[in-house]
N, C-alpha and C. Protein backbone atom coordinates (compact mmCIF):
# COMPACT_ATOMS: atom_id res chain seq x y z
N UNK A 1 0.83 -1.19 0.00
CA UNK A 1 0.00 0.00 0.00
C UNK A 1 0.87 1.25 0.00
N UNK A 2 0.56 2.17 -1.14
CA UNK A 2 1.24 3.46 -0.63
C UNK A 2 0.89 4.36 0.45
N UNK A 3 1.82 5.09 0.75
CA UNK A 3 1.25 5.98 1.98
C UNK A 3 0.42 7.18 1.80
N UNK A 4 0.10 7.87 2.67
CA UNK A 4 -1.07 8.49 2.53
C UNK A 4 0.05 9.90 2.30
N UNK A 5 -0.12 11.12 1.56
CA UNK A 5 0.92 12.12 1.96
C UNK A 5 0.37 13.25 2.39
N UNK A 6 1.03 13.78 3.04
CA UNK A 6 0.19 15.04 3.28
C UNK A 6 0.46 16.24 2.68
N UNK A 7 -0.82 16.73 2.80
CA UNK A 7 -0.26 18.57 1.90
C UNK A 7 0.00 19.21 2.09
N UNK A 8 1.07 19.92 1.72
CA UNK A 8 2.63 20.10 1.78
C UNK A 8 2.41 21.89 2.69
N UNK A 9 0.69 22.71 1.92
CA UNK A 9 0.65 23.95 1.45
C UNK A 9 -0.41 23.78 3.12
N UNK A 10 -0.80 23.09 3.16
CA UNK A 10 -1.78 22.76 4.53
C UNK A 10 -1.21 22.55 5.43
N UNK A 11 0.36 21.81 5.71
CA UNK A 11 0.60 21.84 6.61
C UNK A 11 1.56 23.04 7.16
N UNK A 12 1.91 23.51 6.38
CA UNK A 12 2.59 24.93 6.36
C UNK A 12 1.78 25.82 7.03
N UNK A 13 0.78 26.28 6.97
CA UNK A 13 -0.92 27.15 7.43
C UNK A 13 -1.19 27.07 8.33
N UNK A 14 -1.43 25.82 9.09
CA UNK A 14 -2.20 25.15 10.23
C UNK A 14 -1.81 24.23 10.82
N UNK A 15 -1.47 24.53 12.49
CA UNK A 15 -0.97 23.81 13.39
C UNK A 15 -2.12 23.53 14.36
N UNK A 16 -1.84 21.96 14.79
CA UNK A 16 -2.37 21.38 15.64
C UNK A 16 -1.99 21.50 16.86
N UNK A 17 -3.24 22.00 17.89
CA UNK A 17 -2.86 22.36 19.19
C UNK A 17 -2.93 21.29 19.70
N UNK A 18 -2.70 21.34 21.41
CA UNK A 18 -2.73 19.97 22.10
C UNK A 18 -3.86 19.20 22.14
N UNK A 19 -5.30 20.25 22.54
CA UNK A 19 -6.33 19.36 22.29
C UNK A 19 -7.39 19.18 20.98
N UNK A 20 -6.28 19.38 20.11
CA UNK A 20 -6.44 18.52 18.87
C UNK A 20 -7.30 19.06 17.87
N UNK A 21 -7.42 20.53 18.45
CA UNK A 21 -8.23 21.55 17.44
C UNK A 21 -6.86 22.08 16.42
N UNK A 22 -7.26 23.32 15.52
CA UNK A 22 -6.51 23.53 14.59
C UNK A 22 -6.38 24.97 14.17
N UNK A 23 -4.94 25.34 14.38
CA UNK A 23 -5.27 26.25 14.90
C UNK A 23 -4.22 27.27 13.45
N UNK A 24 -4.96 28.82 13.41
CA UNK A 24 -3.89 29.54 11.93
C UNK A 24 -4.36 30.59 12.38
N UNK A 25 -2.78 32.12 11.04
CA UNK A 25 -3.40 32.97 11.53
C UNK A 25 -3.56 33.57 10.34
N UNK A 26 -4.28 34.43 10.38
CA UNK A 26 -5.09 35.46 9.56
C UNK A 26 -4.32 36.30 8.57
N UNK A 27 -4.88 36.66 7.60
CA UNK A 27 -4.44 37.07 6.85
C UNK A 27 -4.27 38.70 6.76
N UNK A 28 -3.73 39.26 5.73
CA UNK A 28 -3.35 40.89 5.81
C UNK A 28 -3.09 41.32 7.12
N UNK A 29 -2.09 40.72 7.81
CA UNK A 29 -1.15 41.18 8.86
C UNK A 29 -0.10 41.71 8.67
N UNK A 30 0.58 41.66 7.72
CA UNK A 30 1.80 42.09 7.56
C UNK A 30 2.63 43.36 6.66
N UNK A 31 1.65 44.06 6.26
CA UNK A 31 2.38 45.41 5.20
C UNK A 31 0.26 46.23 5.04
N UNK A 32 1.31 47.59 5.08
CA UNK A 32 -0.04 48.88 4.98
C UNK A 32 -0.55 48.49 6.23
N UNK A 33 -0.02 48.68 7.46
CA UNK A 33 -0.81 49.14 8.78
C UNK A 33 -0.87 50.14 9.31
N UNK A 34 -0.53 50.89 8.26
CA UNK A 34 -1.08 52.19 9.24
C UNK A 34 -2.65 52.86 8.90
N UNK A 35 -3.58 51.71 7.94
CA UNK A 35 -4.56 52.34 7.08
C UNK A 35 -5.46 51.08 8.21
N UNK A 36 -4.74 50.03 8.75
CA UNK A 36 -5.93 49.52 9.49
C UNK A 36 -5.86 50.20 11.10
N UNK A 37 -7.09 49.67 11.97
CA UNK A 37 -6.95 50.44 13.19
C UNK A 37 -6.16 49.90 14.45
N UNK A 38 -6.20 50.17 15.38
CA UNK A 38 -5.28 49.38 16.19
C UNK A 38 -5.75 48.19 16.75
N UNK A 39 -7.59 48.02 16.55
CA UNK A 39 -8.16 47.19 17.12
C UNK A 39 -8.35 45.70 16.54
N UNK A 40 -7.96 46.33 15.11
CA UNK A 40 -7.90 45.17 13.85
C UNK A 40 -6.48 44.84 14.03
N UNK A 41 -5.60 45.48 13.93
CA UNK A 41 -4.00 45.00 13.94
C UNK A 41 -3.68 43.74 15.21
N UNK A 42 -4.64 44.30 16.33
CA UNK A 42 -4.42 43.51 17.58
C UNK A 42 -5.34 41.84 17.32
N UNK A 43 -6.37 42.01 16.78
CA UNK A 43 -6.95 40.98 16.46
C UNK A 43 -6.56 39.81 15.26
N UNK A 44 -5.65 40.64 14.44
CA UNK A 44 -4.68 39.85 13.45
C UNK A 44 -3.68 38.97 14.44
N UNK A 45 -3.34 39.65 15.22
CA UNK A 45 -1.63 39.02 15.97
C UNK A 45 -2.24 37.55 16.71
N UNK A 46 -3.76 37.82 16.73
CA UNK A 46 -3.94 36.10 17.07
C UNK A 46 -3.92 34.73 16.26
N UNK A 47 -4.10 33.76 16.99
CA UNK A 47 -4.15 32.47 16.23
C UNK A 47 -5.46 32.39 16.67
N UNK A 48 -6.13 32.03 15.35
CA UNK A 48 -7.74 31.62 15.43
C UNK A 48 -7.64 29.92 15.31
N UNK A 49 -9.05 29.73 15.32
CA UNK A 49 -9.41 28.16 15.72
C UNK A 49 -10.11 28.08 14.29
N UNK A 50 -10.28 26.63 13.42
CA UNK A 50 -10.56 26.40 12.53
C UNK A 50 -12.01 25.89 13.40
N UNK A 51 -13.00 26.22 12.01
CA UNK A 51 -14.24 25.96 12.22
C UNK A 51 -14.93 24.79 12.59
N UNK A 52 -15.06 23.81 13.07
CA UNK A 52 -15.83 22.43 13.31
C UNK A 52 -16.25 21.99 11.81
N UNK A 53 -16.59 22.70 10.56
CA UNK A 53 -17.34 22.55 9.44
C UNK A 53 -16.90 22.57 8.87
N UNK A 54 -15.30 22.76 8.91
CA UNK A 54 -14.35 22.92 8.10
C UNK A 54 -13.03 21.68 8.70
N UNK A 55 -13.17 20.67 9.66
CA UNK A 55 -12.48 19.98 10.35
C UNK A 55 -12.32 18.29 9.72
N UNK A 56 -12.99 18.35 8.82
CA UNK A 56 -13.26 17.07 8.18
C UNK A 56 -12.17 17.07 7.04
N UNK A 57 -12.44 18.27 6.06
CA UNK A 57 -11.51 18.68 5.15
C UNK A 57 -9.79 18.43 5.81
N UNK A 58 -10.00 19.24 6.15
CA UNK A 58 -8.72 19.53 6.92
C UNK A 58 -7.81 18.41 7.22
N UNK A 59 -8.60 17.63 8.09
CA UNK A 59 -8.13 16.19 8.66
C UNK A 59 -7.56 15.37 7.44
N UNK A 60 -8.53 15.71 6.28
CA UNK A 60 -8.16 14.72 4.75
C UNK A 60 -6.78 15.45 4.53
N UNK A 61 -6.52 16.55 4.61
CA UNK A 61 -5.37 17.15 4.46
C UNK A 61 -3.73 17.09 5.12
N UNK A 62 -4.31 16.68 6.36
CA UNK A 62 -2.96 16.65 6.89
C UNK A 62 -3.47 15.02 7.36
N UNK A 63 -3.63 14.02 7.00
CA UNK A 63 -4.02 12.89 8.17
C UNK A 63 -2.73 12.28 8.85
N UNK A 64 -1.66 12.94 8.73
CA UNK A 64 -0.32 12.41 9.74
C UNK A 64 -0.12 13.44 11.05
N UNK A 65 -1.01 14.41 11.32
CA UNK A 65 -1.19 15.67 12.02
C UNK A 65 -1.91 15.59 13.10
């Protein structure tokens, strides 16, 4: 049987926390901040949680993760 591989561009994106949720961060963080506000800049610097509805996909994506 060949092995299963994982994707390459998915696992780069999204890291698996300890309890096994999935976790990334957001996009347009990094260049032209002085046109967003400080409340948006602060809410970029987090790591968000991937959706439950979107956890199935995902799993097909990385299944060594």
């Amino acid at each position: 049987m060949p092995k299963i591989k994982t994707n390459r561009s998915a696992a780069k994106r999204f890291k698996r926390t300890a309890s096994g949720k999935f976790a990334y961060e957001k996009a347009y963080g990094s260049h032209i901040l002085t046109t967003k506000s400080r409340k948006r800049k602060r809410s970029l610097r987090k790591k968000h949680m991937i959706h439950k509805s979107n956890l199935r996909e995902l799993r097909l994506l990385l299944p060594n993760s």
